[in-house]
Each structure stands twice: as C-alpha cells, then as structure tokens.
Protein backbone atom coordinates (compact mmCIF):
# COMPACT_ATOMS: atom_id res chain seq x y z
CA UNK A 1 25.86 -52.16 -15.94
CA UNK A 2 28.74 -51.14 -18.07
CA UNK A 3 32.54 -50.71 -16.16
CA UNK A 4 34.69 -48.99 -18.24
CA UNK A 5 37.74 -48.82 -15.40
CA UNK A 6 40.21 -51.33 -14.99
CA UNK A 7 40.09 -51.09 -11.48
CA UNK A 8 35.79 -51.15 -10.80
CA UNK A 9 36.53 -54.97 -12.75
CA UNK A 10 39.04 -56.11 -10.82
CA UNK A 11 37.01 -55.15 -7.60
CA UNK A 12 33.92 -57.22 -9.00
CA UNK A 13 36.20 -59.82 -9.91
CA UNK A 14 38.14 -60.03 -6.47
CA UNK A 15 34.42 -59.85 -4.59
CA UNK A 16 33.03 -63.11 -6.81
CA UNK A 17 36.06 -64.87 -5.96
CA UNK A 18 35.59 -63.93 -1.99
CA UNK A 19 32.11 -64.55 -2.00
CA UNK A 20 32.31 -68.23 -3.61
CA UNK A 21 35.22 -69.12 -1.57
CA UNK A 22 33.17 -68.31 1.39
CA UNK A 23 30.25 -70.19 0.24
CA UNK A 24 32.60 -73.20 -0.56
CA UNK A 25 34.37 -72.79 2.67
CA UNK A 26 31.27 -72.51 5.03
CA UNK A 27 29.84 -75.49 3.36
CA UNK A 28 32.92 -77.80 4.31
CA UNK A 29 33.54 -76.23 7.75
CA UNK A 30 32.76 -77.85 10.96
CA UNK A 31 30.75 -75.86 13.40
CA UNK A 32 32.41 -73.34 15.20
CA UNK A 33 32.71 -74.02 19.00
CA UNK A 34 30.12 -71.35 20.48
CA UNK A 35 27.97 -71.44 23.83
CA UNK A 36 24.13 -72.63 23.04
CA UNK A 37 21.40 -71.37 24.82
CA UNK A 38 20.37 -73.64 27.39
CA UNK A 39 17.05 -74.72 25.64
CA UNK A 40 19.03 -75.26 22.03
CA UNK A 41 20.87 -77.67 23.76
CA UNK A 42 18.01 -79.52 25.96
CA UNK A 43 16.24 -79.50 22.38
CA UNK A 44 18.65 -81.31 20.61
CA UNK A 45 19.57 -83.64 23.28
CA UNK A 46 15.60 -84.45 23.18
CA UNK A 47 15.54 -84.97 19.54
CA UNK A 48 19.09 -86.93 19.62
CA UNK A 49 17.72 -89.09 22.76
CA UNK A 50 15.12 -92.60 22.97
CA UNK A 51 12.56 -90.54 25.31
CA UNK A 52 9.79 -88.78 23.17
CA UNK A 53 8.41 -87.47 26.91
CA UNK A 54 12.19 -85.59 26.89
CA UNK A 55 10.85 -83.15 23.69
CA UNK A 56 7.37 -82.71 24.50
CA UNK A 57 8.86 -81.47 28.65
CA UNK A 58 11.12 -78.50 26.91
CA UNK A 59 7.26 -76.69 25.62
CA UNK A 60 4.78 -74.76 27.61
CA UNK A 61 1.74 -76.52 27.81
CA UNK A 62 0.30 -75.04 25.45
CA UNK A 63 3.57 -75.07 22.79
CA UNK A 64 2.97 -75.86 19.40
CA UNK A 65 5.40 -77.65 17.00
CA UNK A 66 5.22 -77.57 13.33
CA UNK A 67 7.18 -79.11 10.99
CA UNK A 68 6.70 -76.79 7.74
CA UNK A 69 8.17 -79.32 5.69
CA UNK A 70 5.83 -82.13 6.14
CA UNK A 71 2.86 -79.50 6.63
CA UNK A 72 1.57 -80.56 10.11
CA UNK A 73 1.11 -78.95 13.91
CA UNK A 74 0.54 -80.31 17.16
CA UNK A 75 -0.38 -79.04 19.93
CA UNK A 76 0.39 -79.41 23.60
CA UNK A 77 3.35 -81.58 25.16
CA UNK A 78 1.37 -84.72 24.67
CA UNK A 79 0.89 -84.32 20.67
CA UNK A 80 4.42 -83.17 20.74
CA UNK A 81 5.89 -86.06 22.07
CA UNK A 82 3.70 -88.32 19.81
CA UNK A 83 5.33 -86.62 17.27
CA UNK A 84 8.68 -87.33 18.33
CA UNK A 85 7.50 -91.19 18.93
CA UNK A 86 6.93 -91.30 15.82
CA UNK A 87 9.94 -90.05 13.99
CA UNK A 88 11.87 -92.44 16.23
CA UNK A 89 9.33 -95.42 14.68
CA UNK A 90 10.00 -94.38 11.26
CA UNK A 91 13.15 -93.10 11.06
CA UNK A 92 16.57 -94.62 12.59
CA UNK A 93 19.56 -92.76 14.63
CA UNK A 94 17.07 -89.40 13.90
CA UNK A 95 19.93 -86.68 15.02
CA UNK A 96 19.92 -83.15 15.11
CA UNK A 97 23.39 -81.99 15.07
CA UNK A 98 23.43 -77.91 15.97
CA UNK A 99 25.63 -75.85 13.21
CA UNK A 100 25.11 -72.42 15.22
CA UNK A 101 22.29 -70.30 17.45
CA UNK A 102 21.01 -67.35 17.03
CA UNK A 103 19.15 -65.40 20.63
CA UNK A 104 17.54 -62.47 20.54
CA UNK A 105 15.26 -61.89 23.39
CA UNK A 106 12.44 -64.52 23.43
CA UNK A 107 13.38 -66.34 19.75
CA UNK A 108 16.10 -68.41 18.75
CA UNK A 109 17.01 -69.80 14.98
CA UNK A 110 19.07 -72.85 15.08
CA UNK A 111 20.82 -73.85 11.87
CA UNK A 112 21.28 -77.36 12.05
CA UNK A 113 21.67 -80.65 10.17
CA UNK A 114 18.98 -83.04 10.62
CA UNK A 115 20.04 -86.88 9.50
CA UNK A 116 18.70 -90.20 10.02
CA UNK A 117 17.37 -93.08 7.89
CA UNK A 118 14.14 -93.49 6.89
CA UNK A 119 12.63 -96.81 7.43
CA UNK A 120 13.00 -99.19 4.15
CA UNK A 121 14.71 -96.51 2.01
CA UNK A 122 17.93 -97.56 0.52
CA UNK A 123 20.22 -94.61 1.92
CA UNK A 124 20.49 -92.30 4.89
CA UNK A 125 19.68 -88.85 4.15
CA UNK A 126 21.32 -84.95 6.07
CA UNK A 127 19.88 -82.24 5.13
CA UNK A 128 20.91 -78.48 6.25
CA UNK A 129 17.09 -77.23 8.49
CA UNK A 130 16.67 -74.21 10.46
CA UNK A 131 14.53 -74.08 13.43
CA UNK A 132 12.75 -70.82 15.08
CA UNK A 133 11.51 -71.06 18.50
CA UNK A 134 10.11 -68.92 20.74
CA UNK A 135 9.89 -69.01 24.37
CA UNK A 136 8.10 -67.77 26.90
CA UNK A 137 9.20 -65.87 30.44
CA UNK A 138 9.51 -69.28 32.09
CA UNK A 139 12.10 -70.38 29.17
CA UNK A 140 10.20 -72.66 28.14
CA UNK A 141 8.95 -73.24 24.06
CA UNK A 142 5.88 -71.89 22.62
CA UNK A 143 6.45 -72.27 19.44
CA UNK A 144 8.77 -74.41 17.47
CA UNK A 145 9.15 -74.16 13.31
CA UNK A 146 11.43 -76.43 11.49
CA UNK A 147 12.12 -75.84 8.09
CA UNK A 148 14.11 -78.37 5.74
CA UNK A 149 13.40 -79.63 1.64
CA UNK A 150 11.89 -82.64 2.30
CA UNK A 151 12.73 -83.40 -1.94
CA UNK A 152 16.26 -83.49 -0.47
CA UNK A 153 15.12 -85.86 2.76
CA UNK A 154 13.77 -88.39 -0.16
CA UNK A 155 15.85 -88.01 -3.09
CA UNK A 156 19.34 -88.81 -0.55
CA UNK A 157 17.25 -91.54 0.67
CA UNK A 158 16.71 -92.91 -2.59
CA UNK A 159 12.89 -92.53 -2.41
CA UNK A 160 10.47 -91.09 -4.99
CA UNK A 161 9.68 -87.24 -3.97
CA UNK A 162 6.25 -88.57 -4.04
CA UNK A 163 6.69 -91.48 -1.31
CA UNK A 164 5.02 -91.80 1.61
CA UNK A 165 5.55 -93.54 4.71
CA UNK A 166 3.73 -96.77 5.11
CA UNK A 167 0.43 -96.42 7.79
CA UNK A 168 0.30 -99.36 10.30
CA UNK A 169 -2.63 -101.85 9.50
C-alpha cells in the first residue's frame, strides 16, 4: 500500500498510536464496575470458595465442564465437583477474579484472570482465561469452556512446559 498524501499518513500514524495506547491501557486497567449475571457471579464465588459441592450445584445435571487447556471433560455435577476438589488439592488460593461478562440469551463469555499456586512450583502464576457457558431455561449451566495458555500457567510458575502434576501413590 503506497500513501502518497500527507494527510492519509498522519491518519495511519494517529490510529497506531490510539490503538497501542488502548492495548497498553486496557492491560493496566482495573475492571470496570458492571452488574454480572447472577450465575457469573455464583460461578466465581464457587471457584473462589473451599466447597467443590458449591461448583458442581451451579450445572444441570447433566452439565459438562471442560477445561480446553488441560484437554479434559467431565460430566455431571458429581465429576464436576471432583474436578474442582482437585484443583483445590493441587493448587493453593485457586481464584477466579471476573474482568467483564458478556450475556446474550442463553451464553455468557467471562474474561477473567485465573491465579493460584501450583503445588511445589517456585512462583504463583495469573493468567488472562475466558470462559463460555451456556445455560439452560432453568439458569442453570450446561456447558462450561475455559480457555487459558497453560505454557503461561507453568512458565510464571517456574515449571518446565512439559511438567506434570505429581499422581498420589
């Protein structure tokens, strides 16, 4: 793309410099104060709180959670709370802290910041995740997707990307 006018470079020019002060800016913001959708904010209370039972109550019975970045699924509010039992056993003050919502009809995407320190690794780790979840007419999850580089969850924690948790003898 060739610009021969003054003007058409100064316009490009003035849009990088809006565009990566925006970027720079959202980055350091704090979360602005909005009104969550009741279930955003029973989720992460669940995931911030001791009581694995707390997450798997918040799905339909049969809900499925999947965590993309580790590659696994469970199924059913039992599963689901085993899941959440055993974050909590392998990872301490697990938190969820809730950036901003999105609600349109039945789905919801959460962009959050999911921290916590992984048993025996050097350092804590937060990394930016995004969550979809779907509910059903009873408000109630069907299906919840988190997303989040789990390279990032390791290399802040000082771990190998290859680690993997210890398994219980």
């Amino acid at each position: 793309m060739k610009l021969s006018s003054p003007r058409a470079m100064t316009t490009l020019i003035g849009a990088a410099a809006v565009a990566t002060a925006l970027t720079s800016t959202a980055a350091a913001a704090q979360p602005a104060k909005q009104h969550l959708p009741r279930i955003v904010s029973s989720w992460a209370a669940a995931w911030n709180g001791t009581d694995p039972q707390a997450l798997g109550a918040l799905f339909a019975t049969d809900g499925t959670y999947t965590d993309q970045a580790v590659g696994v699924t469970f199924h059913g509010r039992q599963e689901i709370s085993g899941w959440k039992a055993r974050a909590d056993s392998s990872i301490d003050n697990v938190h969820v802290t809730v950036r901003a919502a999105y609600h349109d009809g039945d789905h919801i995407t959460i962009e959050a910041i999911y921290s916590g320190h992984l048993k025996g690794a050097p350092k804590p780790f937060a990394v930016p995740m995004a969550t979809l979840l779907d509910l059903d007419s009873h408000r109630q999850i069907t299906s919840n997707q988190d997303y989040y580089n789990l390279n990032a969850v390791l290399t802040q924690s000082g771990l190998p990307t290859n680690w993997t948790p210890p398994t219980s003898s």
